[in-house]
C-alpha atoms as a PDB file:
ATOM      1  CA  UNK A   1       0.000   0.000   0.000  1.00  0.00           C
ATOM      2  CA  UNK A   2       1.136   3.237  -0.990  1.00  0.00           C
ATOM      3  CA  UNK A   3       2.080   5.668   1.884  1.00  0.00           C
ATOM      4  CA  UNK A   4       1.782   9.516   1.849  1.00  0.00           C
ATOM      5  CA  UNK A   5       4.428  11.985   2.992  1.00  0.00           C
ATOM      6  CA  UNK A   6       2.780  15.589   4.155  1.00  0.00           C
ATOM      7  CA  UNK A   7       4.903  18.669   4.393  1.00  0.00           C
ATOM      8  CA  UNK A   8       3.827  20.729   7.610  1.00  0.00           C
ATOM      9  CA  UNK A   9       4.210  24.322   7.067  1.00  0.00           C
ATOM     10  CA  UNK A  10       1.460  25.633   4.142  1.00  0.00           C
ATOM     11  CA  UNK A  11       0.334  22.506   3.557  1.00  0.00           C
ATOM     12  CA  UNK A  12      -1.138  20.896   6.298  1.00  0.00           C
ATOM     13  CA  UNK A  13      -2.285  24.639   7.652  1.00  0.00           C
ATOM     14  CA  UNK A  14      -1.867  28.086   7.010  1.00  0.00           C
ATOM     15  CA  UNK A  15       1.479  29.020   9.330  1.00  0.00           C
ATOM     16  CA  UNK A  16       3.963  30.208   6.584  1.00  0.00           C
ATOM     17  CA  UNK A  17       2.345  34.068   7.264  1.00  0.00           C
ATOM     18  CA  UNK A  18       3.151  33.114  11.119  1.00  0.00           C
ATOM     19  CA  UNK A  19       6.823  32.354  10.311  1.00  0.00           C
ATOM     20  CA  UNK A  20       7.411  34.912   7.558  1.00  0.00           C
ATOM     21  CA  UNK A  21       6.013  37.472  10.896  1.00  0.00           C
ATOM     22  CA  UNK A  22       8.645  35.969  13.347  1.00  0.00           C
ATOM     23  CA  UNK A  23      11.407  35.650  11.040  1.00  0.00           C
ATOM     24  CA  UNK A  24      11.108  39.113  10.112  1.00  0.00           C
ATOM     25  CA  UNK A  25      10.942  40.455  13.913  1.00  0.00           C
ATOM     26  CA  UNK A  26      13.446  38.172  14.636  1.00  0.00           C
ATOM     27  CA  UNK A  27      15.551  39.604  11.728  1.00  0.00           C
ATOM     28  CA  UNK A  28      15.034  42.897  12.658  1.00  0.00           C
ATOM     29  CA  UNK A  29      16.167  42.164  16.475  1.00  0.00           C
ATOM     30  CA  UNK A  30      20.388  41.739  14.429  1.00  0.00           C
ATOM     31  CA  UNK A  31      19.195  45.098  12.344  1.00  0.00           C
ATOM     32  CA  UNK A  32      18.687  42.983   8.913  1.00  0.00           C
ATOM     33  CA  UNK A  33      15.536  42.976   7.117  1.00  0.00           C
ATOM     34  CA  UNK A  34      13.777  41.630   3.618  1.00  0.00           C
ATOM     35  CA  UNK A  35      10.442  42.253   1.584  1.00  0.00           C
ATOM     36  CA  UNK A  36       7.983  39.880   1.614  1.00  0.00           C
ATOM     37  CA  UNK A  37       8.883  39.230  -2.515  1.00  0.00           C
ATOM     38  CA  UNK A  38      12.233  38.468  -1.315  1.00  0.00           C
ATOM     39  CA  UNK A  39      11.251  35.647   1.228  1.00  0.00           C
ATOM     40  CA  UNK A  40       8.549  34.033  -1.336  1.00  0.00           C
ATOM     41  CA  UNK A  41      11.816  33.978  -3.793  1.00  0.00           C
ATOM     42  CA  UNK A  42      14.514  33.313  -2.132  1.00  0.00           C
ATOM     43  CA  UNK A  43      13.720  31.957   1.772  1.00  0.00           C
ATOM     44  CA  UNK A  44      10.340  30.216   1.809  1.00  0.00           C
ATOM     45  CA  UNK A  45      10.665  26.343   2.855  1.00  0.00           C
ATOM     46  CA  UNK A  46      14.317  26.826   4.826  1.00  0.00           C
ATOM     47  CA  UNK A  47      14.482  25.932   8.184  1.00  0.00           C
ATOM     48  CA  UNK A  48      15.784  27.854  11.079  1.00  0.00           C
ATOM     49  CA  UNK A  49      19.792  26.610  10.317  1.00  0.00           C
ATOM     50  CA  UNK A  50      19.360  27.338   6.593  1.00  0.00           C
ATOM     51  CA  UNK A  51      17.217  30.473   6.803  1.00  0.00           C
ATOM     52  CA  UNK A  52      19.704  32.507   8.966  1.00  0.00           C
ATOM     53  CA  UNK A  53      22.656  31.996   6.003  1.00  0.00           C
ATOM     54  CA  UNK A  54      20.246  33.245   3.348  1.00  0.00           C
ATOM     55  CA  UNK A  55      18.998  36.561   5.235  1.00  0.00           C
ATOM     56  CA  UNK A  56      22.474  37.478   6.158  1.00  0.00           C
ATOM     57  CA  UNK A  57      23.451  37.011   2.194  1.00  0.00           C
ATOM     58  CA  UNK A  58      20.265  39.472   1.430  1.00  0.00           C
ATOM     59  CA  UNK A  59      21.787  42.132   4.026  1.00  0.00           C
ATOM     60  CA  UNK A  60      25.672  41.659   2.624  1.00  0.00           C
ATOM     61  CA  UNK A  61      26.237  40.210   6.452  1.00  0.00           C
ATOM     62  CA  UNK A  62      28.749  38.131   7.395  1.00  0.00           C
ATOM     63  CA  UNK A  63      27.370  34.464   9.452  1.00  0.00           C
ATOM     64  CA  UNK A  64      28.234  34.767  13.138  1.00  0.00           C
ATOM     65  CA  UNK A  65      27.844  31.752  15.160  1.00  0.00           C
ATOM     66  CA  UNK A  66      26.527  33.630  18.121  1.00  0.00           C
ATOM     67  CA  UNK A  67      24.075  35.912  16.001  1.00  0.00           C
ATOM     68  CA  UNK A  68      22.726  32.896  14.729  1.00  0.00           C
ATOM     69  CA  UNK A  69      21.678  32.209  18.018  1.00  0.00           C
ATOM     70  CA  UNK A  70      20.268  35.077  19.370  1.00  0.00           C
ATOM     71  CA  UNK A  71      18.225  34.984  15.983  1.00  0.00           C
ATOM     72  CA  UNK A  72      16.768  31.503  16.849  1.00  0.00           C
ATOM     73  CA  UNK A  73      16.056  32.509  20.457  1.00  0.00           C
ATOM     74  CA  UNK A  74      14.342  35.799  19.021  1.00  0.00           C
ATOM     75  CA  UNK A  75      12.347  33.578  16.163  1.00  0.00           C
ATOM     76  CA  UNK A  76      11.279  30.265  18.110  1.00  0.00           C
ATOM     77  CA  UNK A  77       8.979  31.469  21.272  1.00  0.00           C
ATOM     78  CA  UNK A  78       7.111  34.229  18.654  1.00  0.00           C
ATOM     79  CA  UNK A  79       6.257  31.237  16.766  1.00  0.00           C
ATOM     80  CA  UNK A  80       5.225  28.961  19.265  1.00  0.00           C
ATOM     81  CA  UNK A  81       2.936  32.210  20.721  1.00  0.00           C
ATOM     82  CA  UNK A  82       1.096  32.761  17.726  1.00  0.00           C
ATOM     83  CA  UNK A  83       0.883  28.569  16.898  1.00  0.00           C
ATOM     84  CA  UNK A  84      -0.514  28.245  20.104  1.00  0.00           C
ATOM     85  CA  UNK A  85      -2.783  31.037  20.119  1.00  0.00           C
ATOM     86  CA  UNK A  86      -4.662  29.725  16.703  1.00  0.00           C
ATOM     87  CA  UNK A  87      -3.093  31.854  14.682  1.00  0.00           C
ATOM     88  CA  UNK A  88      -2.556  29.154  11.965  1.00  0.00           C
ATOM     89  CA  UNK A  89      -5.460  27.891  10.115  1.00  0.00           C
ATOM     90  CA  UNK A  90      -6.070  24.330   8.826  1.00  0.00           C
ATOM     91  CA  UNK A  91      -6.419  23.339   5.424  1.00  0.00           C
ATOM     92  CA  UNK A  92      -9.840  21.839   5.168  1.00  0.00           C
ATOM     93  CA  UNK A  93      -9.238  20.099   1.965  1.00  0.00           C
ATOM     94  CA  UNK A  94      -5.393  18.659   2.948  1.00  0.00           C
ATOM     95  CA  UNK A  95      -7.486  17.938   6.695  1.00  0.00           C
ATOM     96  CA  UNK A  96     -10.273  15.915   4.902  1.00  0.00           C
ATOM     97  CA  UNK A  97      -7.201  13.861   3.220  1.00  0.00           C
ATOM     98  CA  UNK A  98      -4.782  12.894   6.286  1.00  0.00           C
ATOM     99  CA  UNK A  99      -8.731  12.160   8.037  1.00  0.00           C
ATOM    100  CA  UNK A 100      -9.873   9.368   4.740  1.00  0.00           C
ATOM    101  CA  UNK A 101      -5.999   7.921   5.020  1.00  0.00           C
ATOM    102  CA  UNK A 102      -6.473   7.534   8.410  1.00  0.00           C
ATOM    103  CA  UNK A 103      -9.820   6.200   8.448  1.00  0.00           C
ATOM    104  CA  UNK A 104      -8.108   3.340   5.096  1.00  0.00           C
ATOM    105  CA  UNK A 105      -5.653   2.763   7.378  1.00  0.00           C
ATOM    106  CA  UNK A 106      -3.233   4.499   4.947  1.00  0.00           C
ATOM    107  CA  UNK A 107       0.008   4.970   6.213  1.00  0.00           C
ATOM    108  CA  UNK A 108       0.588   8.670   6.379  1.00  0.00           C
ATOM    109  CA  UNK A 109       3.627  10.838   7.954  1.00  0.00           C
ATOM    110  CA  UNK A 110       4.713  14.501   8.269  1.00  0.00           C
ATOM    111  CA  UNK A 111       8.340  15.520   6.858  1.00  0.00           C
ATOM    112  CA  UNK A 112       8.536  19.372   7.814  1.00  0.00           C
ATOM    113  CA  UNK A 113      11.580  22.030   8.477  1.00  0.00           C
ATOM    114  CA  UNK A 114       9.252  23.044  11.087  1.00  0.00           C
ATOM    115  CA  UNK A 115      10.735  22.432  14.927  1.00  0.00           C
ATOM    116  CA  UNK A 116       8.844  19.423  16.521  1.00  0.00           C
ATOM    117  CA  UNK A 117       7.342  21.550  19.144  1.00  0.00           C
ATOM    118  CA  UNK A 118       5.393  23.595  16.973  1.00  0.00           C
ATOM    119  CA  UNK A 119       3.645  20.658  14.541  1.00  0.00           C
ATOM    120  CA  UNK A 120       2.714  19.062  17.672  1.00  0.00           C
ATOM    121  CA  UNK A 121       1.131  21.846  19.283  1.00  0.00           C
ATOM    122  CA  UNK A 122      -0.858  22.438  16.007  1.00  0.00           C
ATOM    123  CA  UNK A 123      -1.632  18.841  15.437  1.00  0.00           C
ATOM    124  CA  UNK A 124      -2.385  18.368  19.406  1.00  0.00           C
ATOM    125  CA  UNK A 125      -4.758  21.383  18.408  1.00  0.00           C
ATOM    126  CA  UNK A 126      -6.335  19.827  15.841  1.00  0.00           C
ATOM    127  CA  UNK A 127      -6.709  16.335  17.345  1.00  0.00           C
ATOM    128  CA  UNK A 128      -4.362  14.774  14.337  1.00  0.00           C
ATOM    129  CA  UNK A 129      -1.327  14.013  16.168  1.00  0.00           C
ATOM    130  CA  UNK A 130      -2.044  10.222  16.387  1.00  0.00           C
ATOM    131  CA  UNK A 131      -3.100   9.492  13.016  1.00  0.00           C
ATOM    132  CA  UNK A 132       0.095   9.848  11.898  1.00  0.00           C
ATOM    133  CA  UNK A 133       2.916   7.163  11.806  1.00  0.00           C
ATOM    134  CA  UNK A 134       6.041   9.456  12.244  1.00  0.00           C
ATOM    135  CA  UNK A 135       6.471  12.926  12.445  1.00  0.00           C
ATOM    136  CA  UNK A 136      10.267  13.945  10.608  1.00  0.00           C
ATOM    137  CA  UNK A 137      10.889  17.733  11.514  1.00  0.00           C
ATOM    138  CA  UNK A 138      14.184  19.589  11.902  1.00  0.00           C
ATOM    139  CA  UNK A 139      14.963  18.792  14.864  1.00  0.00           C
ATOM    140  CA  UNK A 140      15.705  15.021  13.391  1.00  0.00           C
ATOM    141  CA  UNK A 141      17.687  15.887  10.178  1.00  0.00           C
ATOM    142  CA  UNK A 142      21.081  17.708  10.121  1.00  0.00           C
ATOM    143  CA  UNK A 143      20.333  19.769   6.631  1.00  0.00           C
ATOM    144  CA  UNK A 144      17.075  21.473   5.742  1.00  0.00           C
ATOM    145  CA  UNK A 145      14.932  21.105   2.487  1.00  0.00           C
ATOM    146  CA  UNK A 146      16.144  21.183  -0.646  1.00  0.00           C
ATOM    147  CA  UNK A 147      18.414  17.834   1.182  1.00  0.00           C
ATOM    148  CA  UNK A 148      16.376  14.965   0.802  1.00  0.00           C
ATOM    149  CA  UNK A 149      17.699  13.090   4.452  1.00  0.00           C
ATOM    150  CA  UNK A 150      14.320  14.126   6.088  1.00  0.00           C
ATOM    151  CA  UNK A 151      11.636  12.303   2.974  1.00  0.00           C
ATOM    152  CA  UNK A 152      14.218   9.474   3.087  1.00  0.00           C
ATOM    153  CA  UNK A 153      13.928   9.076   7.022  1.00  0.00           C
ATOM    154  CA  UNK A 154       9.795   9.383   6.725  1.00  0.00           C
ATOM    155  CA  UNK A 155       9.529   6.806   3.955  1.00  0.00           C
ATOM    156  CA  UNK A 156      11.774   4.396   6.088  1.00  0.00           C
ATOM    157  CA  UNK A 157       9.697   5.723   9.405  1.00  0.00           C
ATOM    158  CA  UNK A 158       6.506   4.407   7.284  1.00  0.00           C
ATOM    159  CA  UNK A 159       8.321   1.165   6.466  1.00  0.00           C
ATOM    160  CA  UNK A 160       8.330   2.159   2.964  1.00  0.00           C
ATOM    161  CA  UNK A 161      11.010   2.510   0.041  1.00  0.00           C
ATOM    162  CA  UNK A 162      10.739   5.922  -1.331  1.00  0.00           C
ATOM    163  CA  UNK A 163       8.980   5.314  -4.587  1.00  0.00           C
ATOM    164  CA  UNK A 164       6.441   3.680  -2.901  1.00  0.00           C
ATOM    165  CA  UNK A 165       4.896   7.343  -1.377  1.00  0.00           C
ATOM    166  CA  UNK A 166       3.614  10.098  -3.015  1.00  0.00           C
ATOM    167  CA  UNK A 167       4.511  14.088  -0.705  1.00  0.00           C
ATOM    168  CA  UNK A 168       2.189  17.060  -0.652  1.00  0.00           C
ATOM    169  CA  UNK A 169       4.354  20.473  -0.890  1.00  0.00           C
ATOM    170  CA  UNK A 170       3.474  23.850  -1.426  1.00  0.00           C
ATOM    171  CA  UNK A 171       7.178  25.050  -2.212  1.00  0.00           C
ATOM    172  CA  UNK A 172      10.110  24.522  -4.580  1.00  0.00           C
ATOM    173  CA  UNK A 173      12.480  23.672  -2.275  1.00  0.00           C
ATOM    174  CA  UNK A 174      10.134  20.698  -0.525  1.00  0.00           C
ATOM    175  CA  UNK A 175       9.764  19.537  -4.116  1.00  0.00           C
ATOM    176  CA  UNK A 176      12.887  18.807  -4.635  1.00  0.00           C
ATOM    177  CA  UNK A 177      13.759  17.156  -1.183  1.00  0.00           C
ATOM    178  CA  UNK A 178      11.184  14.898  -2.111  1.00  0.00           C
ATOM    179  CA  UNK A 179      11.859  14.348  -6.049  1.00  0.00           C
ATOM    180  CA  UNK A 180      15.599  13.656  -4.747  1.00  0.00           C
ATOM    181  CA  UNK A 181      14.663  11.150  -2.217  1.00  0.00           C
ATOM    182  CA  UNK A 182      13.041   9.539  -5.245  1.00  0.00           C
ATOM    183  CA  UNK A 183       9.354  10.530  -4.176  1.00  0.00           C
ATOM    184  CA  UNK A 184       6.702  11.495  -6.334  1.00  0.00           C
ATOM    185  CA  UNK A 185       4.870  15.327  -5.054  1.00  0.00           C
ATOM    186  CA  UNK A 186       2.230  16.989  -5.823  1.00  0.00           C
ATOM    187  CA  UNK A 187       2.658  20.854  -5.598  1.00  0.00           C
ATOM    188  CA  UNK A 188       0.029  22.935  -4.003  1.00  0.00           C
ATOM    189  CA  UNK A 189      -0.407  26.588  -4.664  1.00  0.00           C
ATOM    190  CA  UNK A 190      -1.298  27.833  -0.849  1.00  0.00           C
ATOM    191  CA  UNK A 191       1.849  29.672  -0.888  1.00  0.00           C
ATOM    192  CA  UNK A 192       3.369  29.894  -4.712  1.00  0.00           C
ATOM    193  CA  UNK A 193       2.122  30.383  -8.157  1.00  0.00           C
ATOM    194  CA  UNK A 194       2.498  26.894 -10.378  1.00  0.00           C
ATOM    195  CA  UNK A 195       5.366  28.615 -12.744  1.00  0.00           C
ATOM    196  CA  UNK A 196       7.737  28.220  -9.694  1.00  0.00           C
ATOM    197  CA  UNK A 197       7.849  24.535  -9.413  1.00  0.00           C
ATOM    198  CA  UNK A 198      10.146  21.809 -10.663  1.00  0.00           C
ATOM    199  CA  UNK A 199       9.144  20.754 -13.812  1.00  0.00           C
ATOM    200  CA  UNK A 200       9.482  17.161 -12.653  1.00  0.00           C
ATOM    201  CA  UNK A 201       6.575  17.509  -9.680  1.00  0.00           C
ATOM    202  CA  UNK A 202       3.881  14.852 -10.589  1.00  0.00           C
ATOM    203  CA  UNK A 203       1.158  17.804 -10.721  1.00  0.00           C
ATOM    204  CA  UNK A 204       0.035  21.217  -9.404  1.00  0.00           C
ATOM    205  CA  UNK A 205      -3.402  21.648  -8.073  1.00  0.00           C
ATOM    206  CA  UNK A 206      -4.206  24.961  -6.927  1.00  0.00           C
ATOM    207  CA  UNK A 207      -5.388  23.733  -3.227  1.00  0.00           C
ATOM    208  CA  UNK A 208      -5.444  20.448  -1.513  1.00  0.00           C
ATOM    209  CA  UNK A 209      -8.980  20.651  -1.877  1.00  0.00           C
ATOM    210  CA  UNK A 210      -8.790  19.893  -5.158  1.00  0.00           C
ATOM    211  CA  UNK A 211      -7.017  16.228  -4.637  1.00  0.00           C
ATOM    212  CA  UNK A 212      -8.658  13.446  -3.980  1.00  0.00           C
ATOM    213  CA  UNK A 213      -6.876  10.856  -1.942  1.00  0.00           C
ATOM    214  CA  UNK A 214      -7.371   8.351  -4.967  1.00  0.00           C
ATOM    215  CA  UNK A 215      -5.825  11.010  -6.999  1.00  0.00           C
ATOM    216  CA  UNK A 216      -3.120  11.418  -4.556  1.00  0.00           C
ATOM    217  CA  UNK A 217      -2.312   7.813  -4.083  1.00  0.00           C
ATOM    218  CA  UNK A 218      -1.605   6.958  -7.702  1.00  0.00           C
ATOM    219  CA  UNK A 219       0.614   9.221  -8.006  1.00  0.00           C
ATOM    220  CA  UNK A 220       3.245   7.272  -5.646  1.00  0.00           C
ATOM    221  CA  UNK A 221       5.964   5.473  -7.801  1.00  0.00           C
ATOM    222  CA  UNK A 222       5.538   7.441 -10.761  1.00  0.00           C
END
């Protein structure tokens, strides 16, 4: 049976204006700053590690060690506010799939840059946290999306080979941690217009409420 591999942040709910919000105040804490164009070209789907590197190449800034820190400190408790408070909103459509694989006994796992304390607050919120199998995040991979460790550890967390799940992302760099780790994805446009996508995604749908989990499934291996 085919498995299914869903990225976190964008896809699962609405949270990337809750990071893009704490990154910037975060960034702006170490006097660097960038547009919201900027971060949908050039920083959405980095983690914390990865993210830090990129702004301080936007703001000609050299990487400090101990900035990087004070960054992360600044960043991680604004998130975990505003995730806590309901601030990010579930997808109904991506919600009505992970509740039908459940319900088939589908096995079904999240792979997301996001820190494990925030997905399972939102999941906790949402009563979901169960349903899935594993839960990959970046506290369990040492390099962010676009490096495929973290789809590779949640196809082998499902007891899966790779080609044997299909992955839900809604940015570039998810879709090509997943196509690397030899994973068939469907792009979503929650967050990105279709033109920015790999080429080699298996399809685009505007929303996860226009995939059915049929759809979705035979997808896997191709």
């Amino acid at each position: 049976m085919p498995g299914i591999i869903f990225d976190f942040d964008g896809v699962i709910v609405d949270s990337e204006p809750v990071h893009e919000a704490a990154l910037l105040e975060a960034a702006r804490t170490l006097g660097m700053t960038f547009s919201h164009q900027q971060y949908l070209d050039e920083l959405i789907g980095f983690d914390d590690r990865d993210f830090y590197p990129a702004l301080c190449r936007l703001n000609a800034r050299q990487v400090v060690q101990a900035e990087w820190q004070s960054f992360f400190a600044a960043k991680k408790p604004a998130v975990k506010k505003a995730l806590a408070s309901g601030a990010a909103a579930p997808y109904p459509g991506t919600i009505n799939l992970v509740k039908e694989a459940s319900r088939r006994e589908i096995p079904i796992a999240v792979c997301s840059g996001a820190l494990r304390a925030e997905i399972e607050i939102v999941l906790d919120a949402l009563a979901l946290r169960s349903v899935f199998r594993a839960i990959v995040s970046a506290d369990d991979v040492p390099h962010s999306k676009p490096d495929p460790t973290g789809y590779r550890m949640a196809a082998k967390s499902l007891g899966l080979a790779p080609g044997q799940c299909v992955a839900i992302e809604d940015t570039p760099t998810g879709c090509q941690s997943a196509i690397s780790a030899g994973i068939a994805v469907v792009a979503v446009g929650h967050s990105l217009p279709q033109h920015v996508f790999p080429a080699k995604v298996a399809a685009f749908r505007q929303s996860s409420s226009e995939i059915t989990l049929d759809e979705l499934l035979a997808f896997a291996g191709r």
